[in-house]
Structure formats: C-alpha cells, structure tokens
N, C-alpha and C. Protein backbone atom coordinates (compact mmCIF):
# COMPACT_ATOMS: atom_id res chain seq x y z
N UNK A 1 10.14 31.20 26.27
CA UNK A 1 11.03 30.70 25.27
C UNK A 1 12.46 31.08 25.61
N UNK A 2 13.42 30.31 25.16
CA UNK A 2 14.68 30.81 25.47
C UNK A 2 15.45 30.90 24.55
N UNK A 3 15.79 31.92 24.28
CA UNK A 3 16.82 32.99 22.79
C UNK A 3 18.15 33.05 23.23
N UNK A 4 18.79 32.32 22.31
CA UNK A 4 20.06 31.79 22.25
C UNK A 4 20.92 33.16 22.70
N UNK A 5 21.71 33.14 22.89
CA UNK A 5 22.39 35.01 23.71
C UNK A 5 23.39 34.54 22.16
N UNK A 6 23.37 36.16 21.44
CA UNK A 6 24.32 36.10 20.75
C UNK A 6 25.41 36.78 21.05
N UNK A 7 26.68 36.16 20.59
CA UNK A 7 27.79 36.13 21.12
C UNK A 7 28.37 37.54 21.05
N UNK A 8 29.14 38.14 22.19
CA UNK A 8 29.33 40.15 22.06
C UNK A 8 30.29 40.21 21.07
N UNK A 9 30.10 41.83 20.53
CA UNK A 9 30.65 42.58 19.93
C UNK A 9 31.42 43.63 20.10
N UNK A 10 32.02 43.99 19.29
CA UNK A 10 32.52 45.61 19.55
C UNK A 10 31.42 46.65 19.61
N UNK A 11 30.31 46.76 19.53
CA UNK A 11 29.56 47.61 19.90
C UNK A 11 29.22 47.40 21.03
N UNK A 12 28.98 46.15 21.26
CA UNK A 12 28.13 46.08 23.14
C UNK A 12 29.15 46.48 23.71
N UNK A 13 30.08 47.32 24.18
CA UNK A 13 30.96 48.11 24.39
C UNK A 13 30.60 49.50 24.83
N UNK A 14 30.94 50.05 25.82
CA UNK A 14 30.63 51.31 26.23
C UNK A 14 31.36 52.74 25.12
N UNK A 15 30.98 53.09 25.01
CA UNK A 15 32.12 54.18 23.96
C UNK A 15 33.54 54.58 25.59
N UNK A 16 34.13 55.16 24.83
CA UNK A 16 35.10 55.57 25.48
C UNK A 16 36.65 55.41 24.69
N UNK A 17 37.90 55.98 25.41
CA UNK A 17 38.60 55.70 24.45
C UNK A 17 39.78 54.16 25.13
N UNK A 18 39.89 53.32 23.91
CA UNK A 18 40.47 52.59 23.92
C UNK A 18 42.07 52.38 23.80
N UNK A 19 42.95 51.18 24.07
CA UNK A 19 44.03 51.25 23.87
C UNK A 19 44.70 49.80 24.41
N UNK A 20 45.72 49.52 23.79
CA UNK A 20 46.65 48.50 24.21
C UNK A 20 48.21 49.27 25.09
N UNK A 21 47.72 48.81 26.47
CA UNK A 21 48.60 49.35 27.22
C UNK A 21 50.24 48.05 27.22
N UNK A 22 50.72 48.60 27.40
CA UNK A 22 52.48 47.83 27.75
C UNK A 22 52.90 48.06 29.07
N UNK A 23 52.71 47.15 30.02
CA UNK A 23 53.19 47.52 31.56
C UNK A 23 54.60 47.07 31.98
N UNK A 24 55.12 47.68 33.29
CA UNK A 24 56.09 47.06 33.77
C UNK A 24 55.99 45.81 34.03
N UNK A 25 56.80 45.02 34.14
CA UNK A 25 56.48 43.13 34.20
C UNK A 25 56.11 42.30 33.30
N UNK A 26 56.64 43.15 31.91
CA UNK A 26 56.04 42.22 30.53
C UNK A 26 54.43 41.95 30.71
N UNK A 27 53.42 43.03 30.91
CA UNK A 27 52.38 42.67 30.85
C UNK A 27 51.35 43.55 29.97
N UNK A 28 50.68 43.07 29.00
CA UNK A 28 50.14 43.86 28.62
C UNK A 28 48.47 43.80 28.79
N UNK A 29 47.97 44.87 28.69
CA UNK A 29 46.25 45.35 29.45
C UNK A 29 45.53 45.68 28.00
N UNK A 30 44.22 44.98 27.31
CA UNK A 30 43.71 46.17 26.31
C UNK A 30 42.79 46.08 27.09
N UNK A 31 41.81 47.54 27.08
CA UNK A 31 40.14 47.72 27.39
C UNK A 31 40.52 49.11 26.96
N UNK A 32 39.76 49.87 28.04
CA UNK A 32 39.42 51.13 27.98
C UNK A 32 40.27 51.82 29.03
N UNK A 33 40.58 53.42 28.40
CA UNK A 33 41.25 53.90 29.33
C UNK A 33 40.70 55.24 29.82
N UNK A 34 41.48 55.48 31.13
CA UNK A 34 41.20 57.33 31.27
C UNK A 34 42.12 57.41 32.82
N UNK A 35 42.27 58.70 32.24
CA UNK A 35 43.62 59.31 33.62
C UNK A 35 42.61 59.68 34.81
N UNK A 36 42.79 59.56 36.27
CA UNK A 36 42.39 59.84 37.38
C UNK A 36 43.59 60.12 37.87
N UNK A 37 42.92 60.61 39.20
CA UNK A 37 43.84 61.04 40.23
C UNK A 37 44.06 60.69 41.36
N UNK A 38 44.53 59.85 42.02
CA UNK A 38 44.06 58.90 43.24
C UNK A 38 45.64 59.22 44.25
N UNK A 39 45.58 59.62 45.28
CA UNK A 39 46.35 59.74 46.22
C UNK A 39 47.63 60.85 46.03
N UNK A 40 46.77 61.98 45.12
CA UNK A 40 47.58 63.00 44.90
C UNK A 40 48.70 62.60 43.90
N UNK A 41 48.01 61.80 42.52
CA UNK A 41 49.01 61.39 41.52
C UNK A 41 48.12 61.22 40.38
N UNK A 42 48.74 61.20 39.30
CA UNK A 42 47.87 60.81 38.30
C UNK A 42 47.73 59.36 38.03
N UNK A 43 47.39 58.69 37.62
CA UNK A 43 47.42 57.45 37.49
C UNK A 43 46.41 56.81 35.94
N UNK A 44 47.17 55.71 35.41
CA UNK A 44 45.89 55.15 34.68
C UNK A 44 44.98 54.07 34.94
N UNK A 45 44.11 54.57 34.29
CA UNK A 45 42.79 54.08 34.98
C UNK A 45 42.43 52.44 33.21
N UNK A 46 42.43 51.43 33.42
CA UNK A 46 42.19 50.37 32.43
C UNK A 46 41.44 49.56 32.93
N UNK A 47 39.87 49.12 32.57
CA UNK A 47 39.45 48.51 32.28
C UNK A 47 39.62 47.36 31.21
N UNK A 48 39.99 46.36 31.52
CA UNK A 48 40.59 45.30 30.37
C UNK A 48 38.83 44.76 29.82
N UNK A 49 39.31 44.31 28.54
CA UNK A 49 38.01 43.28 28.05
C UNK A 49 38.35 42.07 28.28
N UNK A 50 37.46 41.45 28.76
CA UNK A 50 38.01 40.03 28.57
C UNK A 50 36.52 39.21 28.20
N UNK A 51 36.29 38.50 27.19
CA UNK A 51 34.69 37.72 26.58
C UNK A 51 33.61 38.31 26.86
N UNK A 52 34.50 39.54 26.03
CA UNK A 52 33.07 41.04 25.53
C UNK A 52 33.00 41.49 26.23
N UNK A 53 33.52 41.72 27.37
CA UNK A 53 32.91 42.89 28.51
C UNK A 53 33.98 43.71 29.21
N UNK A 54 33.83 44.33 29.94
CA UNK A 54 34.79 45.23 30.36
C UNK A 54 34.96 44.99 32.14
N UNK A 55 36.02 44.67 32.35
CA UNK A 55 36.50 44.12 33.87
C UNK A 55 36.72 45.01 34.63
N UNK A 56 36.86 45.05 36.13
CA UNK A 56 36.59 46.01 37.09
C UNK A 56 37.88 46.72 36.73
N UNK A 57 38.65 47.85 37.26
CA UNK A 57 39.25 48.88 36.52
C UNK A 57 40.45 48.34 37.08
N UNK A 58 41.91 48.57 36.73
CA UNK A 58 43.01 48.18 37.34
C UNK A 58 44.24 49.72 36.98
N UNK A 59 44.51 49.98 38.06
CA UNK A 59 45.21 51.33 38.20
C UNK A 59 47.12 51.26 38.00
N UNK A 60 47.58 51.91 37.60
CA UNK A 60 48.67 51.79 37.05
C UNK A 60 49.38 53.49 37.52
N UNK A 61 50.72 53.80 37.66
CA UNK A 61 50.94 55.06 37.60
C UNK A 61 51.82 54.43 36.33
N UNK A 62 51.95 56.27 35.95
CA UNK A 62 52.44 56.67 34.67
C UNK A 62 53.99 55.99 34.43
N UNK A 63 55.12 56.01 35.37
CA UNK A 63 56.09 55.57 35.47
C UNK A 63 56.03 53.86 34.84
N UNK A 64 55.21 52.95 35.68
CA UNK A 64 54.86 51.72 35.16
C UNK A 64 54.61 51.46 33.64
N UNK A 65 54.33 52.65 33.01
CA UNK A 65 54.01 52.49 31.57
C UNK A 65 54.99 52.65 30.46
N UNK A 66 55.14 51.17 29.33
CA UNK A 66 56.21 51.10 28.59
C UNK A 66 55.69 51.80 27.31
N UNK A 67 54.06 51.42 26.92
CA UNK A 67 54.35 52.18 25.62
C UNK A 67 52.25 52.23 26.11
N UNK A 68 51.50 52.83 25.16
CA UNK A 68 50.19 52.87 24.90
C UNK A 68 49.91 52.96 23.63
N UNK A 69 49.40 52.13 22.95
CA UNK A 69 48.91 52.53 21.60
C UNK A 69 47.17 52.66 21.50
N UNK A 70 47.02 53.88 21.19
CA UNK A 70 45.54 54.26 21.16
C UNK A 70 45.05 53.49 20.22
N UNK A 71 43.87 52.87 20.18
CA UNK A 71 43.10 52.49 19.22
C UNK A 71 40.98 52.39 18.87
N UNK A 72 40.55 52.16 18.44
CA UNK A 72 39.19 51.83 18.09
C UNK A 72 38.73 50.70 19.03
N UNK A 73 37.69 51.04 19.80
CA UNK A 73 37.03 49.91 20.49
C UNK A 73 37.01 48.09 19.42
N UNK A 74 37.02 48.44 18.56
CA UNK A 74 36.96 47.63 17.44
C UNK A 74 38.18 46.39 17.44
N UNK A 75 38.80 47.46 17.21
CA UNK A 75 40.68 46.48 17.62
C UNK A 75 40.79 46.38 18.84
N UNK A 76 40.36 47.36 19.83
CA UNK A 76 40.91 46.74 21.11
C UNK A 76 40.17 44.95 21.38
N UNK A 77 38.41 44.97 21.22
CA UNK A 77 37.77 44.01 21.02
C UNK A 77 38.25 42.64 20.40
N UNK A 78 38.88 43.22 19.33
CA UNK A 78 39.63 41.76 18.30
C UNK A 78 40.87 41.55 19.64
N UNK A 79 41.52 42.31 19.96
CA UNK A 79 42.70 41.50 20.15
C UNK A 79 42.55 41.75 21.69
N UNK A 80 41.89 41.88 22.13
CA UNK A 80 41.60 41.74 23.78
C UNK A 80 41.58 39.51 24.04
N UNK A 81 42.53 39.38 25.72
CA UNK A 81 42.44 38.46 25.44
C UNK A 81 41.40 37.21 25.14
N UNK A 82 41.55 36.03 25.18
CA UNK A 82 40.21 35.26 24.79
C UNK A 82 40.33 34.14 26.17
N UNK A 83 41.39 33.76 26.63
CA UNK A 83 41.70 32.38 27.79
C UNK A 83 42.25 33.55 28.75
N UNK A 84 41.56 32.78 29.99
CA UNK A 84 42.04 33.72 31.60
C UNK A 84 43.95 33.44 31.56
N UNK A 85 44.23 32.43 31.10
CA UNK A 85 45.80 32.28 31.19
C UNK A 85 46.43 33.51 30.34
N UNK A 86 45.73 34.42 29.25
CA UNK A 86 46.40 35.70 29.26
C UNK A 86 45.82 36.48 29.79
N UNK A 87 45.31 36.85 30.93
CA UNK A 87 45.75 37.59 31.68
C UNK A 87 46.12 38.05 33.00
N UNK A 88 46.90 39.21 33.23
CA UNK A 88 47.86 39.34 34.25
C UNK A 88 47.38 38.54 35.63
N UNK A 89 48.19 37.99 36.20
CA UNK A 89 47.66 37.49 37.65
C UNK A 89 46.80 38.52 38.56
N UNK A 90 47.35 39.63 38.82
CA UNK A 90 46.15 40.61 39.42
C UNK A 90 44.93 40.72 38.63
N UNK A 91 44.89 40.56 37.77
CA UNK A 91 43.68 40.23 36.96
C UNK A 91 42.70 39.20 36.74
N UNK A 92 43.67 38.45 36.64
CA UNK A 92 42.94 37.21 37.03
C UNK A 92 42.09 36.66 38.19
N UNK A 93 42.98 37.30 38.98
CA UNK A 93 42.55 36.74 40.57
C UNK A 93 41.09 37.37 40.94
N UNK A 94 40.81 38.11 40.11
CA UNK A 94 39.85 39.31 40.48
C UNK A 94 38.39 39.15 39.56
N UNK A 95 38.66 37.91 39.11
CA UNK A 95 37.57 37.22 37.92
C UNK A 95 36.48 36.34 38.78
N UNK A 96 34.99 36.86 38.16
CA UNK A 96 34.03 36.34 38.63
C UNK A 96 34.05 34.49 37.99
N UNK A 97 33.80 33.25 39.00
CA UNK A 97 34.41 32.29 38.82
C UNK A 97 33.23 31.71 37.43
N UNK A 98 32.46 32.67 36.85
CA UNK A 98 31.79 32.22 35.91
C UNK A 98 32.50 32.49 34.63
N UNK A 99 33.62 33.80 34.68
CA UNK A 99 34.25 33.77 33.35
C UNK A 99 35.69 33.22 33.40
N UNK A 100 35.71 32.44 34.04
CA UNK A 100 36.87 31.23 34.18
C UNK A 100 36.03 30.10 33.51
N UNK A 101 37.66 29.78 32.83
CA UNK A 101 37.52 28.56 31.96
C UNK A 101 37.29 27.16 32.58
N UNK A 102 36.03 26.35 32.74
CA UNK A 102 36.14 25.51 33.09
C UNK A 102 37.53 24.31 32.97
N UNK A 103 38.35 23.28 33.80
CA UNK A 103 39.32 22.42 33.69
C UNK A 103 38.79 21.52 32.53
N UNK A 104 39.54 21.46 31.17
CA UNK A 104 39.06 20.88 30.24
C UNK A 104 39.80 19.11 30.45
N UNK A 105 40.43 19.17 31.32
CA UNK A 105 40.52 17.36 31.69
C UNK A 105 41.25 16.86 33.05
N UNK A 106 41.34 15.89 33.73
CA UNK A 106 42.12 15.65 34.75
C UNK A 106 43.12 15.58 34.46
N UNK A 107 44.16 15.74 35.12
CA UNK A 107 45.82 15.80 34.79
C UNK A 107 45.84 14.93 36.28
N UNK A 108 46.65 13.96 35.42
CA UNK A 108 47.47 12.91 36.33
C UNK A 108 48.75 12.71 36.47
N UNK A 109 48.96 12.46 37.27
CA UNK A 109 50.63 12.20 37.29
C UNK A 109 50.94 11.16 36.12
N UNK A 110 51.95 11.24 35.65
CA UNK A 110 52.56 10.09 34.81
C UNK A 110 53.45 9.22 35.60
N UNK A 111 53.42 7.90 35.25
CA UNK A 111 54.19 6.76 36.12
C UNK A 111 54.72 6.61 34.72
N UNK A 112 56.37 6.04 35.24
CA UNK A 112 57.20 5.66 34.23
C UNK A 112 58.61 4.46 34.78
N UNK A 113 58.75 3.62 34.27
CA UNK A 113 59.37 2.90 34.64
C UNK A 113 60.83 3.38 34.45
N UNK A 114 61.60 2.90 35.50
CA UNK A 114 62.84 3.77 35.13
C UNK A 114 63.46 3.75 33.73
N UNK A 115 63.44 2.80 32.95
CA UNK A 115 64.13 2.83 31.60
C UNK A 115 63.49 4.22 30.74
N UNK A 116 62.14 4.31 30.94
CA UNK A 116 60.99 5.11 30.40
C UNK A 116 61.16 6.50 30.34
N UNK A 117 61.63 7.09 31.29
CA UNK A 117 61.77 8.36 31.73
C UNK A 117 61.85 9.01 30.78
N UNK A 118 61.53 10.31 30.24
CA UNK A 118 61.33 11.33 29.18
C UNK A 118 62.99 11.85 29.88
N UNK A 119 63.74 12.48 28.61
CA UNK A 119 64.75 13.11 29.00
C UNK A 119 64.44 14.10 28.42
C-alpha cells in the first residue's frame, strides 16, 4: 500500500539550537547552529532548513556575522525558506536536484513590433 508522506514539521527536526543568522552580502541563513573550529579559528557552523530538513552545513567566520537571533526550532521551521530562489547562491548550488523547484512554464522571448515595445 502506499501512505501518503505527511508533510514535515518542526519536530522532524533534530533538537539542537536554532537561529536566524544575518551574513555579510545581505544574506540571511535559518537552521541550526554550533561553533567549530576549523583551520585554527572559530567559525559558525549552519545548517539551513530548507522543505523540512536540514541542508549540508555552511561555515561562516565570526567577522562575516551581522546579527544572530536565537530562536525555537519551531520559528526557525516557520520562517526557514520555502522556494530555492531564497536561498543564498552557495546554497543553492549545493541542492540535491530533487529539492529544486521544478520550471513551472516555458519562457519565451517576446516579439514586438516596433510601435509595441514596452517602455
């Protein structure tokens, strides 16, 4: 038989602590966080959510960071993004091509006669 998958939650979520990070480059990261130490520095360590799950980890040093607001797996979940177009290009690029949004139509060029032209 086949059982409909119900759609994730904030619990199917690993515990850990959460947060909405603020990066250099106007970018912002929510998932999960934790400090490591990688090449004799501290660094942060974010797992983003992106459609319930938690994405391979993306490293940041401390300097890069504009603000962090700690929060509840709960809120990070609500406001984690929902479309691959929010998020960061290194992030993106790094997405298994199953949680990419299928092209929802062909885009064609527009022909326009010269009077026509959109200004």
């Amino acid at each position: 038989m086949n059982e409909a998958r119900a759609e994730p939650t904030a619990e199917d979520l690993p515990e850990g602590q959460y947060a909405i990070v603020e990066i250099l480059g106007h970018r912002t990261l929510i998932g999960r966080i934790d400090e490591i130490e990688r090449f004799g520095t501290k660094l942060l360590q974010i797992e983003p959510i992106f459609r319930g799950r938690l994405l391979e980890p993306v490293l940041h040093h401390g300097t890069a960071i504009y603000g962090l607001a700690p929060c509840s797996r709960e809120v990070a979940f609500e406001k984690a993004p929902k479309q691959d177009w929010q998020l960061p290009e290194p992030v993106r690029a790094r997405l298994e091509p199953a949680l990419l949004a299928p092209p929802t139509h062909d885009v064609e060029d527009a022909e326009y006669e010269e009077e026509e032209l959109p200004i």
